[in-house]
N, C-alpha and C. Protein backbone atom coordinates (compact mmCIF):
# COMPACT_ATOMS: atom_id res chain seq x y z
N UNK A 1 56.91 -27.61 26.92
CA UNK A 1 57.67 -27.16 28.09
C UNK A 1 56.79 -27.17 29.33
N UNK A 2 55.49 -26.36 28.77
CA UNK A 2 54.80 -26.41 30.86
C UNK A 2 53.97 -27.94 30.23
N UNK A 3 53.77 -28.84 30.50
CA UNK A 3 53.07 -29.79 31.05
C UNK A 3 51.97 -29.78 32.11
N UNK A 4 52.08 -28.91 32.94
CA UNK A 4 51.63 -28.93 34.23
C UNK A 4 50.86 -27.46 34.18
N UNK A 5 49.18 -27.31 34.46
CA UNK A 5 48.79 -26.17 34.42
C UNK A 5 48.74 -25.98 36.23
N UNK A 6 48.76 -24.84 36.59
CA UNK A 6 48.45 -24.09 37.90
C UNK A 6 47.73 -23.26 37.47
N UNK A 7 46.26 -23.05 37.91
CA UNK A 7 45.36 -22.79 37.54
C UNK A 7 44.40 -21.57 39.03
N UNK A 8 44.86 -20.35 38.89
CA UNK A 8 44.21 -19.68 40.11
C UNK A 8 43.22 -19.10 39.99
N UNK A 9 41.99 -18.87 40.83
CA UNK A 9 40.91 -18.32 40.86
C UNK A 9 40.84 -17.36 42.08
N UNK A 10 40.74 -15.86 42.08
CA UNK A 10 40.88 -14.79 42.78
C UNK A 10 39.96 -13.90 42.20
N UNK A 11 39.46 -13.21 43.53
CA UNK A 11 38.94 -11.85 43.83
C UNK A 11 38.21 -12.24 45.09
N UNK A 12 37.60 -11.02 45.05
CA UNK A 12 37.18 -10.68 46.92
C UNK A 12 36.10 -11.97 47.13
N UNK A 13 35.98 -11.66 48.25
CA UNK A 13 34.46 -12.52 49.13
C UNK A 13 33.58 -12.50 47.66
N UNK A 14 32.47 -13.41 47.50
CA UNK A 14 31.02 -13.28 46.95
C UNK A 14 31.32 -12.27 45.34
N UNK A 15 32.45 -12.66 44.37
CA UNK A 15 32.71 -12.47 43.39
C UNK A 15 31.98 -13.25 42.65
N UNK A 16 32.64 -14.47 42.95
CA UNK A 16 31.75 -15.41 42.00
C UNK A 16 32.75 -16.31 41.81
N UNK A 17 34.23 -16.83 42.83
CA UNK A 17 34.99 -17.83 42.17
C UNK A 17 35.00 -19.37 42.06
N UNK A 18 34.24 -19.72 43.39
CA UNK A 18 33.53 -20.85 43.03
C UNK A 18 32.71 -21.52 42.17
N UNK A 19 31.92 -20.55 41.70
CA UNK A 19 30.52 -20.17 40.63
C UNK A 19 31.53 -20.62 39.46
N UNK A 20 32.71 -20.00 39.00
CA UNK A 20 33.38 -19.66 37.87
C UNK A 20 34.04 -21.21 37.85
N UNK A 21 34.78 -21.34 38.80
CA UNK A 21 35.57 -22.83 38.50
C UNK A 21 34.81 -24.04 38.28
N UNK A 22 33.55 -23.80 38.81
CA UNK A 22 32.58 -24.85 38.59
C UNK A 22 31.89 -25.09 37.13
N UNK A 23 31.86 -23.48 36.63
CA UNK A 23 31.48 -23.92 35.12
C UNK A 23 32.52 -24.50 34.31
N UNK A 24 34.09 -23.85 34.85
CA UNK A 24 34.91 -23.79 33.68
C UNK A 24 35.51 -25.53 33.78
N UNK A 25 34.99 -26.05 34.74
CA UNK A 25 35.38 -27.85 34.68
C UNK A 25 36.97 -27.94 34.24
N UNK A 26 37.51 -27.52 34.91
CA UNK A 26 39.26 -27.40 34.63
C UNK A 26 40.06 -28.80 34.69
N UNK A 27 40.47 -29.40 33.91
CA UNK A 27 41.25 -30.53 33.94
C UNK A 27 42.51 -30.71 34.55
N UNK A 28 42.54 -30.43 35.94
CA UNK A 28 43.37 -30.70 36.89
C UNK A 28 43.02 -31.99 38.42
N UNK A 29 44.02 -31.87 38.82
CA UNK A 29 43.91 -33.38 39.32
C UNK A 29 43.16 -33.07 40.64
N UNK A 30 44.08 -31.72 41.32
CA UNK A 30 44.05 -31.13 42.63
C UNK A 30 43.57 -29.77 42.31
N UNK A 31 42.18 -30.09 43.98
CA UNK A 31 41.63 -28.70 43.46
C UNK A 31 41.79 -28.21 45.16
N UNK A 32 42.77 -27.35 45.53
CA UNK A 32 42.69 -26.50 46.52
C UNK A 32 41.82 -25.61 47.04
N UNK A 33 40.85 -25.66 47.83
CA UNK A 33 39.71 -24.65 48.29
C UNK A 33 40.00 -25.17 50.30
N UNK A 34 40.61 -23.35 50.48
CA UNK A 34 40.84 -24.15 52.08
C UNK A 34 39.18 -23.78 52.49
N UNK A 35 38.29 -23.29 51.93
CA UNK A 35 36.87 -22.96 52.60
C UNK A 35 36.36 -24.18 52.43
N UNK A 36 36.59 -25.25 51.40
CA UNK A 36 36.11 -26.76 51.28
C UNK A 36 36.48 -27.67 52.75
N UNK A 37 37.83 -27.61 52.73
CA UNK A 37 38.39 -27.93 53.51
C UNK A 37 38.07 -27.67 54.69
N UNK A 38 38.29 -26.57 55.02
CA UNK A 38 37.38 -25.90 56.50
C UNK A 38 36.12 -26.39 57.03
N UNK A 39 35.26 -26.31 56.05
CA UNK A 39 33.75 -27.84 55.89
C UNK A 39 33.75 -28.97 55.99
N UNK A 40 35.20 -29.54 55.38
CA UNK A 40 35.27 -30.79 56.02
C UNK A 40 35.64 -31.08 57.51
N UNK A 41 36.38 -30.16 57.61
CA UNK A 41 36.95 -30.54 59.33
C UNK A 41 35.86 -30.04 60.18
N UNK A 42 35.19 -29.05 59.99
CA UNK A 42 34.97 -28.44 61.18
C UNK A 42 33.58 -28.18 60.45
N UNK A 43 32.29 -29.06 59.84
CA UNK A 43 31.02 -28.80 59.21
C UNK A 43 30.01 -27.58 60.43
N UNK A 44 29.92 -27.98 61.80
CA UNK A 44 29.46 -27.06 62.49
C UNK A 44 30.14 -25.75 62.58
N UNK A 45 31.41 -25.28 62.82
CA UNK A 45 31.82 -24.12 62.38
C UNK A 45 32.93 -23.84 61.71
N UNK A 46 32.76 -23.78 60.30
CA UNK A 46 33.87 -24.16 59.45
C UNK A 46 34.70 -22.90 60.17
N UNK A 47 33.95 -21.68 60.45
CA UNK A 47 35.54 -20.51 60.61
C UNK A 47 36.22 -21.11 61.71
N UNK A 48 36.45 -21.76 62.64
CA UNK A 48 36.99 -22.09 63.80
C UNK A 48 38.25 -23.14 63.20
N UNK A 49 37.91 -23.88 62.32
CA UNK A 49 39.03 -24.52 61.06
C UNK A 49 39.78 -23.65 60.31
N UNK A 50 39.70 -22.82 59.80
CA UNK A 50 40.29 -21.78 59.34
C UNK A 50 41.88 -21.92 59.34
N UNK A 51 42.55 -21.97 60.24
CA UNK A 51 44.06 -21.86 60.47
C UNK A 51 44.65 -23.15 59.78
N UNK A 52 43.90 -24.40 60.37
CA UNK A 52 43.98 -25.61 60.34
C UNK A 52 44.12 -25.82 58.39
N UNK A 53 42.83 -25.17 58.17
CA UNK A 53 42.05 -25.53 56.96
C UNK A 53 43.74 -24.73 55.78
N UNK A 54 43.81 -23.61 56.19
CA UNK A 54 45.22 -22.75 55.58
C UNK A 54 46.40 -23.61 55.35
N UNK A 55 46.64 -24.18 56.60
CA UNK A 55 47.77 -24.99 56.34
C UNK A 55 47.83 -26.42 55.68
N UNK A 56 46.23 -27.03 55.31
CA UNK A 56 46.49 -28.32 54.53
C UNK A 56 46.31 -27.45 52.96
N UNK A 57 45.75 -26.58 52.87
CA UNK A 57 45.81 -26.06 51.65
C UNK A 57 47.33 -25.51 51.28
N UNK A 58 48.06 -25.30 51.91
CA UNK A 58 49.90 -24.87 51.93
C UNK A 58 50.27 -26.43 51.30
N UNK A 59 50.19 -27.37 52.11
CA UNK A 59 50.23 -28.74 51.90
C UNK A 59 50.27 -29.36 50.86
N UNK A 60 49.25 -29.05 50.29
CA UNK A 60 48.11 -29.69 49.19
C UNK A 60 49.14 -28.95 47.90
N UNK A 61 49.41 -27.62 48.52
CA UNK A 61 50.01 -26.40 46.78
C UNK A 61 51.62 -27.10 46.75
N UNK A 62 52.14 -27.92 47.91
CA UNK A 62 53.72 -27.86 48.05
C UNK A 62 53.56 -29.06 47.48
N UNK A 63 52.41 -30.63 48.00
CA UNK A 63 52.65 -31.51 47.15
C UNK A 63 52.34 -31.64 45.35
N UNK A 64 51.67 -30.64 45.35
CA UNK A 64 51.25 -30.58 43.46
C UNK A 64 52.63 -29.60 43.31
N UNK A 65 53.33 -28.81 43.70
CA UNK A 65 54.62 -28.14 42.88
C UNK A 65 55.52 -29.20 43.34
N UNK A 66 55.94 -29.88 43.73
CA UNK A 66 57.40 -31.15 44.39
C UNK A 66 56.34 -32.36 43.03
N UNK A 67 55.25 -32.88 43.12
CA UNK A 67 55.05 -33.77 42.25
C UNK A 67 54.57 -33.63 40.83
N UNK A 68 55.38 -32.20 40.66
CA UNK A 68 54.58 -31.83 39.50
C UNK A 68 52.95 -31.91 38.83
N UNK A 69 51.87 -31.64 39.76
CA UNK A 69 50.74 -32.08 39.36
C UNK A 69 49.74 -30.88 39.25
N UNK A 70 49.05 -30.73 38.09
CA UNK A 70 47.96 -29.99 38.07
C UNK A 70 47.00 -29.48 38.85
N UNK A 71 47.17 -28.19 38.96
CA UNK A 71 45.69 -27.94 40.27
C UNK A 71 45.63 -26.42 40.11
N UNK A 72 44.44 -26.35 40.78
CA UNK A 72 43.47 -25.12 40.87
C UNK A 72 43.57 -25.11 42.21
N UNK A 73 43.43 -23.38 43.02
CA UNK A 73 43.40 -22.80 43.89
C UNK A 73 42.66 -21.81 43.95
N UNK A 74 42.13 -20.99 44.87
CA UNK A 74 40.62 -19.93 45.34
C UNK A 74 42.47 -19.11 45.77
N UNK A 75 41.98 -18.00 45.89
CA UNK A 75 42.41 -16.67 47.00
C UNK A 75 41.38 -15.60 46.35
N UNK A 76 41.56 -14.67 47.48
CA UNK A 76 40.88 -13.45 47.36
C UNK A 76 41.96 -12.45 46.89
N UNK A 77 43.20 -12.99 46.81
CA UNK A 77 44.23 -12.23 46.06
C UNK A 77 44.51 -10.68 46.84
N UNK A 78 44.36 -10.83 48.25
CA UNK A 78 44.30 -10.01 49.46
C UNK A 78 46.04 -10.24 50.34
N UNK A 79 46.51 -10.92 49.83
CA UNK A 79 47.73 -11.05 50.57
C UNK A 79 48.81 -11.66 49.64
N UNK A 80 49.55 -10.98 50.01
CA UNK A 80 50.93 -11.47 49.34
C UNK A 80 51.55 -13.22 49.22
N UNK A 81 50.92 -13.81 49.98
CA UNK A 81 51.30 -15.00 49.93
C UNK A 81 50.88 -15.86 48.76
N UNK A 82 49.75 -15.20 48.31
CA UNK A 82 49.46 -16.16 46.84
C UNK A 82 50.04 -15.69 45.37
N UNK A 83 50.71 -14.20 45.61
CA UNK A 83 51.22 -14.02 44.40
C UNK A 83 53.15 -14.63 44.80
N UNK A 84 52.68 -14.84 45.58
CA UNK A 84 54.72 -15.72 46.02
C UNK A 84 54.43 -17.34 45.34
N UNK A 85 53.16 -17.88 45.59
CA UNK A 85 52.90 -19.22 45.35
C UNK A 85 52.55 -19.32 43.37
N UNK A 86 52.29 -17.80 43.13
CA UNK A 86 52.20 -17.94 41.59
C UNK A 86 53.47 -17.76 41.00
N UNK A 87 54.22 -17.46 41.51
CA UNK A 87 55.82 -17.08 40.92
C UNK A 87 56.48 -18.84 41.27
N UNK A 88 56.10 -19.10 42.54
CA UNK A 88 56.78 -20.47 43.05
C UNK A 88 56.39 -21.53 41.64
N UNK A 89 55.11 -21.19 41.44
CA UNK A 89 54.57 -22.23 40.27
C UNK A 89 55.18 -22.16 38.89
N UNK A 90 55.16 -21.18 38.20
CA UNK A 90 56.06 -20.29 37.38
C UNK A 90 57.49 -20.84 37.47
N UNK A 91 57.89 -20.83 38.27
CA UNK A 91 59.41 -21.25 38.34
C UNK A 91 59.77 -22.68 38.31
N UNK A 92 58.31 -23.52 38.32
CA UNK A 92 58.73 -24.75 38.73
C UNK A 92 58.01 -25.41 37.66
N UNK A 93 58.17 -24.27 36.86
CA UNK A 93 58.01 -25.02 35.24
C UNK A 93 55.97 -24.92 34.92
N UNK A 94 55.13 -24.53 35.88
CA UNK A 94 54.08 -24.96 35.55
C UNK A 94 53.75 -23.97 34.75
N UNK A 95 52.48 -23.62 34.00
CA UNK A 95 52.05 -22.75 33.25
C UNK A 95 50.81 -22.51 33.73
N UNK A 96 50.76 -20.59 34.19
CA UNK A 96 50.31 -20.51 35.45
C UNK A 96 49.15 -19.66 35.13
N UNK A 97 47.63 -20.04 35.29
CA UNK A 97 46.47 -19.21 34.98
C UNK A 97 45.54 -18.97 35.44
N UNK A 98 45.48 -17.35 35.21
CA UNK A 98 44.50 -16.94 36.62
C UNK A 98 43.32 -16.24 35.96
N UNK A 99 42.08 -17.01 36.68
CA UNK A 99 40.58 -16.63 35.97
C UNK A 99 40.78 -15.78 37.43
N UNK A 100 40.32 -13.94 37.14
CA UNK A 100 40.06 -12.86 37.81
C UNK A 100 38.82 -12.72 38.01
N UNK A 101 37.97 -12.76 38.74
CA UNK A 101 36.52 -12.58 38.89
C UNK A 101 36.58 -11.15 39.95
N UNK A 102 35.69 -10.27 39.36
CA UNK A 102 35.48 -9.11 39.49
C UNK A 102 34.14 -8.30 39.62
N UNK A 103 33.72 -7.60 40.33
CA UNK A 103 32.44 -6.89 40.40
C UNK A 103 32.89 -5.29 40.87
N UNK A 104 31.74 -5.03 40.11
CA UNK A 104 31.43 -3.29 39.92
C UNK A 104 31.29 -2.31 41.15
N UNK A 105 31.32 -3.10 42.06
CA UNK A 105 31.17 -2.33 43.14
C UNK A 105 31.26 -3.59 44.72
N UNK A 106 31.68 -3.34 45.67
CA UNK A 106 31.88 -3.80 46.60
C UNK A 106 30.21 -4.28 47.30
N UNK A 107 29.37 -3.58 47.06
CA UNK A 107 28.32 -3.76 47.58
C UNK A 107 27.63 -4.83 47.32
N UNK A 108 28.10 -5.55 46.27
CA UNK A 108 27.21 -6.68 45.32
C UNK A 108 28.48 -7.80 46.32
N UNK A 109 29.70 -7.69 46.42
CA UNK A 109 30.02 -8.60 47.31
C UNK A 109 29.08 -8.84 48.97
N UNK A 110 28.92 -7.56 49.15
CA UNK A 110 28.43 -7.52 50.48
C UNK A 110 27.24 -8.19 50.86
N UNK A 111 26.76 -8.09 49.61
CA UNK A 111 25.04 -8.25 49.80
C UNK A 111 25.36 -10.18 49.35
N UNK A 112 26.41 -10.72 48.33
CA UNK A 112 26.37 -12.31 48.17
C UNK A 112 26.72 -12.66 49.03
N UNK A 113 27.47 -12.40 50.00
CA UNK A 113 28.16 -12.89 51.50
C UNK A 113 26.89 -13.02 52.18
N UNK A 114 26.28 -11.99 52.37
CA UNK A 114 24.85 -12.25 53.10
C UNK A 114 23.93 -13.27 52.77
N UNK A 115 23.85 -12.91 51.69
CA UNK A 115 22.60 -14.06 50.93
C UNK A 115 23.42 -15.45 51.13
N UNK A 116 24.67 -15.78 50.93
CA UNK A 116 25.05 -17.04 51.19
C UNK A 116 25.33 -17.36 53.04
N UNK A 117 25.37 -16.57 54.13
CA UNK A 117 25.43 -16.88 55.10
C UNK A 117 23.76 -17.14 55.28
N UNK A 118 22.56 -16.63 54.80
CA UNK A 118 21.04 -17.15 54.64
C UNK A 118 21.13 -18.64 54.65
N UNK A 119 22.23 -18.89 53.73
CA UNK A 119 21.72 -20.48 53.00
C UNK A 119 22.57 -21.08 53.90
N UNK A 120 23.50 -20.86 54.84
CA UNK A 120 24.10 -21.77 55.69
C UNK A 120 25.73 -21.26 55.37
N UNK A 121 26.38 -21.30 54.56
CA UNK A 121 27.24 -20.24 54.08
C UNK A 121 28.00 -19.47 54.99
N UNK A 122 29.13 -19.33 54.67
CA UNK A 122 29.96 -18.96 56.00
C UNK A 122 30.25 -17.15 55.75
N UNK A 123 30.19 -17.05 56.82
CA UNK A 123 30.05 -15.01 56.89
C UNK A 123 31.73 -14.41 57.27
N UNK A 124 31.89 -13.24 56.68
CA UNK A 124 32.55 -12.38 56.61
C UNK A 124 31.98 -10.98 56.63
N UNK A 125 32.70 -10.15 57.75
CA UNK A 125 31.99 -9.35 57.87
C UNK A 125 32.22 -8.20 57.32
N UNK A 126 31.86 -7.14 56.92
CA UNK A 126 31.73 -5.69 55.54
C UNK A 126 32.98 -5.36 56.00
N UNK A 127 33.93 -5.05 56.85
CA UNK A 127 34.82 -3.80 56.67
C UNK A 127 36.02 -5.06 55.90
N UNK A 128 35.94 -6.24 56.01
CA UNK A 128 37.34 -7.21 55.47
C UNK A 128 36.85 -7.13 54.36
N UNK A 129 35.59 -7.61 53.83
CA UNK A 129 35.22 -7.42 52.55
C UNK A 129 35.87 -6.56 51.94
N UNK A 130 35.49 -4.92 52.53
CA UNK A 130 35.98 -3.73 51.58
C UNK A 130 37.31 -4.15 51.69
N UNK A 131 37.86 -4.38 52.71
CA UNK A 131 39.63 -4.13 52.63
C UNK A 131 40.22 -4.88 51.41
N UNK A 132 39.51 -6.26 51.39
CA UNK A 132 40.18 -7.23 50.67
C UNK A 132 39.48 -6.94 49.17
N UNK A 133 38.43 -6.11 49.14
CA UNK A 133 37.99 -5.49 47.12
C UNK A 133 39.07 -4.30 47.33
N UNK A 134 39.49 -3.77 47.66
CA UNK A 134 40.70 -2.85 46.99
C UNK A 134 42.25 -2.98 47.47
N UNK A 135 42.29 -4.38 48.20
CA UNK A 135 43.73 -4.72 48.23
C UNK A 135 43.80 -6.06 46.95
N UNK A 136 42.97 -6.55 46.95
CA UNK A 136 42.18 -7.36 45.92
C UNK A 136 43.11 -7.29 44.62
N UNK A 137 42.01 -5.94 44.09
CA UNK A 137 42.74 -5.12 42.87
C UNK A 137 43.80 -4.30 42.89
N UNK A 138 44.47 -4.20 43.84
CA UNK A 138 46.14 -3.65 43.73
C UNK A 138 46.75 -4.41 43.80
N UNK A 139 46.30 -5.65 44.12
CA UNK A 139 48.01 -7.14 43.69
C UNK A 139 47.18 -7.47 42.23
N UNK A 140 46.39 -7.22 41.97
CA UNK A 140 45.61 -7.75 40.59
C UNK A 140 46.77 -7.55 39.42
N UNK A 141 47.31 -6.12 39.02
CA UNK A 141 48.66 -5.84 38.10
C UNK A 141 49.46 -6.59 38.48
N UNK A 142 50.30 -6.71 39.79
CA UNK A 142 51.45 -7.91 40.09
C UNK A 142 51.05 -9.33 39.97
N UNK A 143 50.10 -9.65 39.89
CA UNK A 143 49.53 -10.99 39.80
C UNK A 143 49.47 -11.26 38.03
N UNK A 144 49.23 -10.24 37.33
CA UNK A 144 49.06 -10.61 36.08
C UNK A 144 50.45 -10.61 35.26
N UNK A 145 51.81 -9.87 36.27
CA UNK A 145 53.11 -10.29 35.50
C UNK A 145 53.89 -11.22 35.25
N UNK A 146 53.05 -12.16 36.70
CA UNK A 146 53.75 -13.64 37.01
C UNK A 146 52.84 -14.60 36.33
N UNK A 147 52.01 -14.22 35.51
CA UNK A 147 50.88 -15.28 34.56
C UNK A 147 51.39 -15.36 33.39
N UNK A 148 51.20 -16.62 32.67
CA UNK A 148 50.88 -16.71 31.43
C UNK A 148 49.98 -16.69 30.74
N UNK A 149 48.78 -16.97 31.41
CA UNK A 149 47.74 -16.57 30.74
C UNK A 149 46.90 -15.69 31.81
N UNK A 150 46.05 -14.91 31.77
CA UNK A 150 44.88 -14.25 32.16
C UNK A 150 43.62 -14.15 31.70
N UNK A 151 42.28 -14.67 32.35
CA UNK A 151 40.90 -14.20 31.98
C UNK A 151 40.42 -12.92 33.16
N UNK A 152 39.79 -12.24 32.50
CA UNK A 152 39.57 -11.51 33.48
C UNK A 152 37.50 -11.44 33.24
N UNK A 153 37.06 -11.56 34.28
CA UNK A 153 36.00 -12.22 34.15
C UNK A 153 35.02 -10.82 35.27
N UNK A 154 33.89 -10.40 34.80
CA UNK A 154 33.21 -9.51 35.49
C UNK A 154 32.11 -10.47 35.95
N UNK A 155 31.02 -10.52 37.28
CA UNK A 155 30.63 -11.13 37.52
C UNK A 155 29.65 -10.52 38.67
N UNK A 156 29.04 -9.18 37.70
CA UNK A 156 28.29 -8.32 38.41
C UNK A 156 27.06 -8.05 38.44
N UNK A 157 27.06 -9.37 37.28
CA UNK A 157 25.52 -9.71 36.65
C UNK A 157 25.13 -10.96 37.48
N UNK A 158 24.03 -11.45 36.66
CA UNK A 158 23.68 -12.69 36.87
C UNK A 158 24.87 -14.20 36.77
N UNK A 159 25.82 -13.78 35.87
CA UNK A 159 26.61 -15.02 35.77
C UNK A 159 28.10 -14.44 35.16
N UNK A 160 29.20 -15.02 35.58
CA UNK A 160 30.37 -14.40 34.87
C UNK A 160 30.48 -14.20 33.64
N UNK A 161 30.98 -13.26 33.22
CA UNK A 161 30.93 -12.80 31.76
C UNK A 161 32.67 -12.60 31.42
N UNK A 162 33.26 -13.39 30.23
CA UNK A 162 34.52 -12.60 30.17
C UNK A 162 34.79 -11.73 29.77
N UNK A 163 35.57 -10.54 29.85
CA UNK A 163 35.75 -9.23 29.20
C UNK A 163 37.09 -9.06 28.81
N UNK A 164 38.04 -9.64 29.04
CA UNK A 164 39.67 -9.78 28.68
C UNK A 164 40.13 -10.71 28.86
N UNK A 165 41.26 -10.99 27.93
CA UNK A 165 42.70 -12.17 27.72
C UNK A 165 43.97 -11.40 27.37
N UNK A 166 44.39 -12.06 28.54
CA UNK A 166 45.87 -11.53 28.49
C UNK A 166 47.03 -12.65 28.26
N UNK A 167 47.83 -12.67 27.31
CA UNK A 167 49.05 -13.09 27.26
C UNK A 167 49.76 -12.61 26.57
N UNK A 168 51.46 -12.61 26.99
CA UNK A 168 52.11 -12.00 26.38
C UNK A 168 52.41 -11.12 26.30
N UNK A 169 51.61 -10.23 27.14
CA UNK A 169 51.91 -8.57 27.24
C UNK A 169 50.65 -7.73 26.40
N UNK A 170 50.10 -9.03 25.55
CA UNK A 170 48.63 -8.40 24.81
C UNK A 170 47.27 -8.77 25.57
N UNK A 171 46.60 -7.79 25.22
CA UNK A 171 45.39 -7.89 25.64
C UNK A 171 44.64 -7.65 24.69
N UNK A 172 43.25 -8.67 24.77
CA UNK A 172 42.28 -9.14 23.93
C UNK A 172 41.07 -8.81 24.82
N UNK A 173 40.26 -7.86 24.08
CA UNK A 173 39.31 -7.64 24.29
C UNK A 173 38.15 -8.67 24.12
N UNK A 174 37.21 -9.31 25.05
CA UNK A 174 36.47 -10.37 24.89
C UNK A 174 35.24 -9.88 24.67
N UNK A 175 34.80 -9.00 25.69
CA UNK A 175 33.44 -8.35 25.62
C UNK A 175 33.43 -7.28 25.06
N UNK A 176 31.77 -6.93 24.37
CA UNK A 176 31.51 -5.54 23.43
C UNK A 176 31.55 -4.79 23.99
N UNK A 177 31.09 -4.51 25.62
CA UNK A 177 31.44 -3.65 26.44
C UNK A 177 32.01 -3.79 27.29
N UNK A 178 32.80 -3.28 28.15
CA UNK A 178 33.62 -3.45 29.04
C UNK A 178 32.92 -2.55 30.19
N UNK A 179 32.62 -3.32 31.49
CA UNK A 179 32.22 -2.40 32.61
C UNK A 179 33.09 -1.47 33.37
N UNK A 180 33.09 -0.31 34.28
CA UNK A 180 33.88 0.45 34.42
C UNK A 180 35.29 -0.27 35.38
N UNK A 181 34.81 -1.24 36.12
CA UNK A 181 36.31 -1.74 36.55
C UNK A 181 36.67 -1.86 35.86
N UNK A 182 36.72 -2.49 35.03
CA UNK A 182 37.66 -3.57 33.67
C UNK A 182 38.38 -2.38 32.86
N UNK A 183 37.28 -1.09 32.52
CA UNK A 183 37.89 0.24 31.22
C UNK A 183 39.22 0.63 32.48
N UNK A 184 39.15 0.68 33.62
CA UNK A 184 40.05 0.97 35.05
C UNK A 184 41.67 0.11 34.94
N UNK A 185 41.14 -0.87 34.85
CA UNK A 185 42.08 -2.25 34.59
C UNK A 185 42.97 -1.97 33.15
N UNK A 186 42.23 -1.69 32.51
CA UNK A 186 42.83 -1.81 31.04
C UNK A 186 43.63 -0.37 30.84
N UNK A 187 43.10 0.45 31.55
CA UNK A 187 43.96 1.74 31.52
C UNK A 187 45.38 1.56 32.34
N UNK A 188 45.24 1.10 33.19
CA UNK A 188 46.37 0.43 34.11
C UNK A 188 47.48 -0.29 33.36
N UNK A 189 46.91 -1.18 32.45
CA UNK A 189 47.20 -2.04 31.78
C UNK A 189 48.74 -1.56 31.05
N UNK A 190 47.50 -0.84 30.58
CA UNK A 190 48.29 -0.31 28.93
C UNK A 190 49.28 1.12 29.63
N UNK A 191 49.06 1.65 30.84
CA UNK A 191 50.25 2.10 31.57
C UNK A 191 51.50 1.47 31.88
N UNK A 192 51.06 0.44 31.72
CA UNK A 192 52.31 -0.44 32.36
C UNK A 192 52.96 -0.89 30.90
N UNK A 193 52.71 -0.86 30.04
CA UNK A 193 53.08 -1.38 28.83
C UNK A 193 52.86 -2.97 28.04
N UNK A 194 51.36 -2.85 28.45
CA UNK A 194 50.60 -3.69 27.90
C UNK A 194 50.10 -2.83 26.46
N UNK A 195 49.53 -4.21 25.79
CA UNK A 195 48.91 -3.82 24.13
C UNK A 195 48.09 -4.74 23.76
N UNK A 196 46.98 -3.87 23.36
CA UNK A 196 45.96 -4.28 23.04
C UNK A 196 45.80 -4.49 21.49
């Protein structure tokens, strides 16, 4: 029945979702990143592309759902518009999966945003950060009802680690320990009438 994966990668600034899609080598055709994009148009100041960069990435998600084609997408999962585009996918037959990348504290975003504006790396500044780590994780539950599958991936270490799989309404414990977002998450979880 799904043929077609839609494949999303979300959480805040300096999580780790680039890091993550790059290991996980996803077999899709189209890979949506409007911050790629933004680099291409505008290499001296990608934020000044930004608007531009948004709307070929709109583009890019409308021609892979109309041609039925496989692809991966970035959000920070900060606005409502990407859990409308995971339901849009969902409905249009694709089978829709979202690697969650997550850290223990906002500060470890703060401090990779920095270290990557060092290396040339484009900056965001601390108070959007915070806004977008705890608006982040409050579409995180609505984002996981419109999935078929879920990884939920901590990435507070040195390299992403998975700690949960979700389908179906079950959840699979991946890791021996679970860090305190994730025990947070899973309590949530299983409020809502999830099972582990």
């Amino acid at each position: 029945m799904h043929n077609n994966l839609a494949i999303f990668y979300c959480g805040t600034n300096g999580a780790g979702k680039s890091t993550l899609r790059s290991l996980n080598q996803d077999i899709v055709q189209i890979v949506i990143d409007s911050d790629h994009i933004a680099m291409q148009i505008n290499p001296t100041n990608p934020r000044l592309a930004d608007l531009e960069a948004g709307r070929k990435a709109i583009e890019l998600f409308k021609f892979a759902i109309k041609n039925q084609i496989s692809f991966s997408m970035e959000s920070t999962l900060s606005g409502k518009s990407i859990l409308q585009r995971m339901k849009t996918a969902k409905e249009n037959d694709f089978k829709v999966r979202l690697n969650y990348v997550g850290v223990d504290s906002v500060n470890i975003n703060i401090a990779r945003v920095r270290a990557r504006v060092l290396s040339g790396g484009h900056f965001i500044d601390e108070q959007t950060i915070k806004n977008r780590y705890t608006i982040s994780r409050e579409h995180l539950n609505s984002a996981i009802s419109f999935c078929d599958e879920v990884f939920i991936f901590d990435n507070s270490g040195k390299s992403p680690k998975a700690m949960l799989h979700i389908e179906n309404q079950q959840i699979t414990q991946i890791a021996d320990e679970l860090v305190d977002w994730c025990k947070v998450l899973l309590d949530e979880l299983l409020g809502l009438g999830f099972e582990i």
